[in-house]
N, C-alpha and C. Protein backbone atom coordinates (compact mmCIF):
# COMPACT_ATOMS: atom_id res chain seq x y z
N UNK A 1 0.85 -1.18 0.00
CA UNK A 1 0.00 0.00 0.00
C UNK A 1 0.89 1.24 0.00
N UNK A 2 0.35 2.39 -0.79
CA UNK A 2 1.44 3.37 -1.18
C UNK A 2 0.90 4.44 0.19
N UNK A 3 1.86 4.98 0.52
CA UNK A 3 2.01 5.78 1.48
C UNK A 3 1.17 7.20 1.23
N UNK A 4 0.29 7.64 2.45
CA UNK A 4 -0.36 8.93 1.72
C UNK A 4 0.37 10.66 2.26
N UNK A 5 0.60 11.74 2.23
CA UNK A 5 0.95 12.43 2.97
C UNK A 5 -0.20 12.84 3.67
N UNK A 6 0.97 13.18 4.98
CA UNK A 6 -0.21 13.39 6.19
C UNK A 6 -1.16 14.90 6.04
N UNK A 7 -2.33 14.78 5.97
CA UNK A 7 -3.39 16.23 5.70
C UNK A 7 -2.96 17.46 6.46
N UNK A 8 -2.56 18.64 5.72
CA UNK A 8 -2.37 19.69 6.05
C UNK A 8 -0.77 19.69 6.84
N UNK A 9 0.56 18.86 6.39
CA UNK A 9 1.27 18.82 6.70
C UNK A 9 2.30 20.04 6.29
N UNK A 10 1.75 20.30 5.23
CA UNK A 10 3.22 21.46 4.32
C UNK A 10 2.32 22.90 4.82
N UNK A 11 0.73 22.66 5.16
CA UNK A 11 0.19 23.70 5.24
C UNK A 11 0.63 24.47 6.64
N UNK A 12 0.91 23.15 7.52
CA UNK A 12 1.44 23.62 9.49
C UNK A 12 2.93 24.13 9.33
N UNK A 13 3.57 23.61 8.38
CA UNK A 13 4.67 23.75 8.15
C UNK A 13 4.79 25.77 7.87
N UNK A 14 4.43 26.05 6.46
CA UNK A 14 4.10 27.18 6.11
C UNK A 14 3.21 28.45 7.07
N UNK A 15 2.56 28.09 8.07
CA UNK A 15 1.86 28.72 9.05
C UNK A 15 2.59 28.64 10.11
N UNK A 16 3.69 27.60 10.94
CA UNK A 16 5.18 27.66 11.56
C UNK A 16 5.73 28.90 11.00
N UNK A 17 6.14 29.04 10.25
CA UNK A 17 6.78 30.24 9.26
C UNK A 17 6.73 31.42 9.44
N UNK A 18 5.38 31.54 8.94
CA UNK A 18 4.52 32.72 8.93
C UNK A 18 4.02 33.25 10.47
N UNK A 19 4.09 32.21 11.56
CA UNK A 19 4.39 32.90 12.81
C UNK A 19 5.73 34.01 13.41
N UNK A 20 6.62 33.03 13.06
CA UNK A 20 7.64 33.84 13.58
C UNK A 20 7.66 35.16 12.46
N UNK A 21 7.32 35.18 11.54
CA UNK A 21 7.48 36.56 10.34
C UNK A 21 6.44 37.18 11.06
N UNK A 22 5.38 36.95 11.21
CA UNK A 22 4.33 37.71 11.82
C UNK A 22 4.32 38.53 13.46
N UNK A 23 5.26 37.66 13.60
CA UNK A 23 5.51 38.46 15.27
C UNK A 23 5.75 39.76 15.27
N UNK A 24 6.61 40.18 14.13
CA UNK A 24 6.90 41.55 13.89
C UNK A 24 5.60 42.21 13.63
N UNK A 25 4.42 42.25 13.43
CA UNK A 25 3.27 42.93 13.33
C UNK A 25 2.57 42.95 14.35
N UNK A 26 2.86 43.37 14.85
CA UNK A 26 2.50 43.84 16.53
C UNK A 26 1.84 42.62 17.68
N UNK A 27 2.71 41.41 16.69
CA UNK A 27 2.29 39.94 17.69
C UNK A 27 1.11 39.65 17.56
N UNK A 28 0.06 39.95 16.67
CA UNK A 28 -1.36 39.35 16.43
C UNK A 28 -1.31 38.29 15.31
N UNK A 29 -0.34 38.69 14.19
CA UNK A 29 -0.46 37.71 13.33
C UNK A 29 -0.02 36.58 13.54
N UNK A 30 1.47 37.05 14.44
CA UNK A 30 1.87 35.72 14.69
C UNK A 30 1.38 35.25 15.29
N UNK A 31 1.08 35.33 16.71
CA UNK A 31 -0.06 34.99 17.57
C UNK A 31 -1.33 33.89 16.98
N UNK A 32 -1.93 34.42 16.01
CA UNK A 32 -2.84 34.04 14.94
C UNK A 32 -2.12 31.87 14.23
N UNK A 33 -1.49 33.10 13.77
CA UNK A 33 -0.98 31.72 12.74
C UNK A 33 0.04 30.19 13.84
N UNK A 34 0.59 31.09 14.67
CA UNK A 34 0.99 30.04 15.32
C UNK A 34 -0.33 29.00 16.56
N UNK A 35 -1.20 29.69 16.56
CA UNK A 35 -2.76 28.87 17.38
C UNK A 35 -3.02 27.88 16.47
N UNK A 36 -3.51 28.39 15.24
CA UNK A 36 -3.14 27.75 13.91
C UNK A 36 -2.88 26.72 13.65
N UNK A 37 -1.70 26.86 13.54
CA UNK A 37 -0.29 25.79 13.34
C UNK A 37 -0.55 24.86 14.55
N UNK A 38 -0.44 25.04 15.57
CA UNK A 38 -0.32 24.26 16.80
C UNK A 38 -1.72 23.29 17.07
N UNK A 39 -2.61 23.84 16.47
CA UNK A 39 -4.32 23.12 16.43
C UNK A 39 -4.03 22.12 15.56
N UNK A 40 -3.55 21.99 13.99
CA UNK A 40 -3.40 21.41 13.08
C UNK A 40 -2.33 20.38 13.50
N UNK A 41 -1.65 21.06 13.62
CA UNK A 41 -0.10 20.08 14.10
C UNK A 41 -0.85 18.64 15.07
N UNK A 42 -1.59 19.26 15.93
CA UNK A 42 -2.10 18.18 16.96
C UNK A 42 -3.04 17.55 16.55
N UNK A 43 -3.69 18.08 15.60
CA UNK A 43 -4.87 16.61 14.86
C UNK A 43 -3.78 15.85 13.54
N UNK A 44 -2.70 16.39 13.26
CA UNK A 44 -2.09 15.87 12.37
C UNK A 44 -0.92 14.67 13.30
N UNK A 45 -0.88 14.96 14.59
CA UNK A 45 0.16 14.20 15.52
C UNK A 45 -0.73 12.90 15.74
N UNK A 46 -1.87 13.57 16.02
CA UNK A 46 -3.52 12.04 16.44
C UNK A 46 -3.36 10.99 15.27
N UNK A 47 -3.31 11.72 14.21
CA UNK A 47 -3.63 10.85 12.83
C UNK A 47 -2.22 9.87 12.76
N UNK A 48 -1.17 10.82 13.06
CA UNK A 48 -0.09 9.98 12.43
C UNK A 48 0.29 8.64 13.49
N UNK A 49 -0.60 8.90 14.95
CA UNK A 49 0.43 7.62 15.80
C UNK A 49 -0.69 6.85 15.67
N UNK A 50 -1.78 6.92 15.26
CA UNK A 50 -2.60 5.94 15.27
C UNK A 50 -2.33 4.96 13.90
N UNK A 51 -1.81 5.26 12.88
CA UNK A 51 -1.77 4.49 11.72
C UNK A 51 -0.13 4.96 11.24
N UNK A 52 0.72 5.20 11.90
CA UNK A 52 2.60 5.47 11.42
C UNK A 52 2.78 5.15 10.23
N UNK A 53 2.73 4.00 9.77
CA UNK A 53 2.82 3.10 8.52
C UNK A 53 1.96 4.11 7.26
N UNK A 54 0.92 4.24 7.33
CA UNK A 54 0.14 4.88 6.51
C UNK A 54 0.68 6.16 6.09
N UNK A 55 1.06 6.82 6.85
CA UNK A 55 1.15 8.67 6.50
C UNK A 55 3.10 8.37 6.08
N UNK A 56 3.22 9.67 5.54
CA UNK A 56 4.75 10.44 5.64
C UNK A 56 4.32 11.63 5.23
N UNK A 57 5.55 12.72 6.01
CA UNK A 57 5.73 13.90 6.12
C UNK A 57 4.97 14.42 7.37
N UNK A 58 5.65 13.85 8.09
CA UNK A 58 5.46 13.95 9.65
C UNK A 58 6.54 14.95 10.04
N UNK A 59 7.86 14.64 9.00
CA UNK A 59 9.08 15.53 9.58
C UNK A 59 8.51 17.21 9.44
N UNK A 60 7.72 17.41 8.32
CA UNK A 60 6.80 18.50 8.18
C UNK A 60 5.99 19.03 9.12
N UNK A 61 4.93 18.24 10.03
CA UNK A 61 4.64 18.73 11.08
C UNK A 61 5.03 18.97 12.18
N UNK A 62 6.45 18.07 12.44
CA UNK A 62 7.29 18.53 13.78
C UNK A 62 8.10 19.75 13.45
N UNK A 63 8.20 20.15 12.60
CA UNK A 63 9.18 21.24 12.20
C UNK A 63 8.22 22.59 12.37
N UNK A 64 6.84 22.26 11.74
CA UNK A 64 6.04 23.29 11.61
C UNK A 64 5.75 23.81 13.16
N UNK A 65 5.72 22.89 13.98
CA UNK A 65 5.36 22.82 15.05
C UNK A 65 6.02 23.25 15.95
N UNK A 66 7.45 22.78 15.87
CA UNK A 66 8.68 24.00 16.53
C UNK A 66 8.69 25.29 16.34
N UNK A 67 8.40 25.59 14.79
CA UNK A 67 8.74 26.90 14.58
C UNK A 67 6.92 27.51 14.91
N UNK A 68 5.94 27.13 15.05
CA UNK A 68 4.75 27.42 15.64
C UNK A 68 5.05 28.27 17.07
N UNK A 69 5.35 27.21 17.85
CA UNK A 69 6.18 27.52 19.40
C UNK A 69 6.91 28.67 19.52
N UNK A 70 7.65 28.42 18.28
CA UNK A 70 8.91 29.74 18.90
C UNK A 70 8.14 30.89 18.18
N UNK A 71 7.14 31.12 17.48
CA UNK A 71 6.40 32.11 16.64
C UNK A 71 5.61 32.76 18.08
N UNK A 72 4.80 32.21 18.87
CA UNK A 72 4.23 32.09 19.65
C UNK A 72 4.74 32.77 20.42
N UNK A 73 6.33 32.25 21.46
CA UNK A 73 6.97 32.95 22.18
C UNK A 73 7.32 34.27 22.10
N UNK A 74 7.87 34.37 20.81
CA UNK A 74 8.20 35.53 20.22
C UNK A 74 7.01 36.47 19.98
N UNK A 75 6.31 36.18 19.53
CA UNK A 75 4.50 36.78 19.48
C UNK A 75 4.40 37.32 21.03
N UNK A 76 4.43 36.48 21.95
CA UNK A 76 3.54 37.03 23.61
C UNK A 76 5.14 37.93 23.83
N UNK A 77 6.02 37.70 24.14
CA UNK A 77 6.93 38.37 24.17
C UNK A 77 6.90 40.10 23.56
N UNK A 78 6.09 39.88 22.08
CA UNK A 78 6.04 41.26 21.27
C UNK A 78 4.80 42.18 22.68
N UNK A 79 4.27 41.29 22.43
CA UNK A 79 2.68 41.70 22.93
C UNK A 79 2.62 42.63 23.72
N UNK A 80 3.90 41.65 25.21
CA UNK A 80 4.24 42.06 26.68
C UNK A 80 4.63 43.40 26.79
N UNK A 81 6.22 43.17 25.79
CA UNK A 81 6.54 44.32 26.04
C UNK A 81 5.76 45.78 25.29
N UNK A 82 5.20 45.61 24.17
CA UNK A 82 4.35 46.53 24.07
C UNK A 82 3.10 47.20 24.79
N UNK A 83 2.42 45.99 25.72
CA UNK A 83 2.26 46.69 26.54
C UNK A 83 2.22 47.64 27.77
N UNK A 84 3.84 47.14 28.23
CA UNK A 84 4.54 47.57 28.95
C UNK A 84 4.83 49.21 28.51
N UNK A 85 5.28 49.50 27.29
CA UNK A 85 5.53 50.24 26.49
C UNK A 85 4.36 51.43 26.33
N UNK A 86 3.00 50.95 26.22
CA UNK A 86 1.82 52.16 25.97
C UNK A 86 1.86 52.00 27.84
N UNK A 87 1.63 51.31 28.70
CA UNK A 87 1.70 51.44 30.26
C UNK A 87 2.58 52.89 30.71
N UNK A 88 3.83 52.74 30.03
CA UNK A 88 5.05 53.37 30.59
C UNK A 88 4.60 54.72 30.23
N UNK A 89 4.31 55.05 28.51
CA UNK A 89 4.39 56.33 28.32
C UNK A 89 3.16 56.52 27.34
N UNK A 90 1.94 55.89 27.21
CA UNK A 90 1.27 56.23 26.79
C UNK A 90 0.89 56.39 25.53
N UNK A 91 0.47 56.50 24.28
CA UNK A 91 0.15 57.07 23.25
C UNK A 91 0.59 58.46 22.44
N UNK A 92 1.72 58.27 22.63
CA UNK A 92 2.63 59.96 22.24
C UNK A 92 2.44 59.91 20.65
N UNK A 93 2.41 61.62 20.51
CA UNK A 93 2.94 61.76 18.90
C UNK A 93 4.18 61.80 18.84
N UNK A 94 4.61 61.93 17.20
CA UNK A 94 6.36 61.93 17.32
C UNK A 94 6.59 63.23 17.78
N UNK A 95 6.17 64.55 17.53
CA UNK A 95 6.48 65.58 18.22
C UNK A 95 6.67 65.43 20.16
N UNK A 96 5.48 65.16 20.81
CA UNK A 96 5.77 64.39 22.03
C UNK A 96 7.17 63.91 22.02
N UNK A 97 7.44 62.57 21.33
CA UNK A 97 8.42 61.44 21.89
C UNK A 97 9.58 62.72 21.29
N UNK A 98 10.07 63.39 20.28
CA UNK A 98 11.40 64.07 20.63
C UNK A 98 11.54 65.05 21.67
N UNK A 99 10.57 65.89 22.27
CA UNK A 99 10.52 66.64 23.56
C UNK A 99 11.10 66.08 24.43
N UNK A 100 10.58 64.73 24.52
CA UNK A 100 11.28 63.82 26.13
C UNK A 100 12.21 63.23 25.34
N UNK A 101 12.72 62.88 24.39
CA UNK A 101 14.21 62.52 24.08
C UNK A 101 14.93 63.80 24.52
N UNK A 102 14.51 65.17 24.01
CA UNK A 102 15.33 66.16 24.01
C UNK A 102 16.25 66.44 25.39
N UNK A 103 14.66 66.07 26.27
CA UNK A 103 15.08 66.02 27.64
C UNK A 103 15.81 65.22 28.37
N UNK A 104 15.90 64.24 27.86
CA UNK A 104 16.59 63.24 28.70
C UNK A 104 17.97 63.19 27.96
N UNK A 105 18.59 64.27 27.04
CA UNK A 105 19.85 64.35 26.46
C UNK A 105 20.76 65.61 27.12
């Protein structure tokens, strides 16, 4: 029996990816795509230990799945410190933010 690839394997893979790229957008996308990734990854982990023999491109979903994680980290990490960031000083214009640079030079 010929081997099938496992469903939505290159797709967790590509949404892994697109987490960590997305973190840079103010941590929602990545945020987004790595929930994503990590939902898929785990009905694609169910499928593959129940029938091993049957599927390949599993190395696809563990990979997708790492880089999901670290999309993720990097995502709540963006999040944190941005909110730390409007906490600290609020909603400034750029006129604002060079006044208090000016000052603190």
């Amino acid at each position: 029996m010929e081997k099938q690839t496992l469903p939505n394997s290159t797709l967790i893979l590509v949404f892994g990816i697109l987490s960590i790229v997305g973190c840079c957008c103010y941590g929602i996308l990545g945020l987004i795509f790595a929930i994503v990734a990590l939902v898929l990854a785990n009905k694609a982990t169910a499928l593959y230990t129940e029938n091993p023999e049957l599927y390949e491109g599993f190395s696809n979903v563990k990979t997708g799945k790492i880089l999901a994680i670290i999309g993720l980290i990097l995502s709540g990490i963006y999040i944190i410190l941005l909110i730390i960031s409007f906490a600290m000083y609020g909603f400034m214009s750029p006129e604002e933010m060079q006044e208090m640079i000016r000052q603190y030079q």
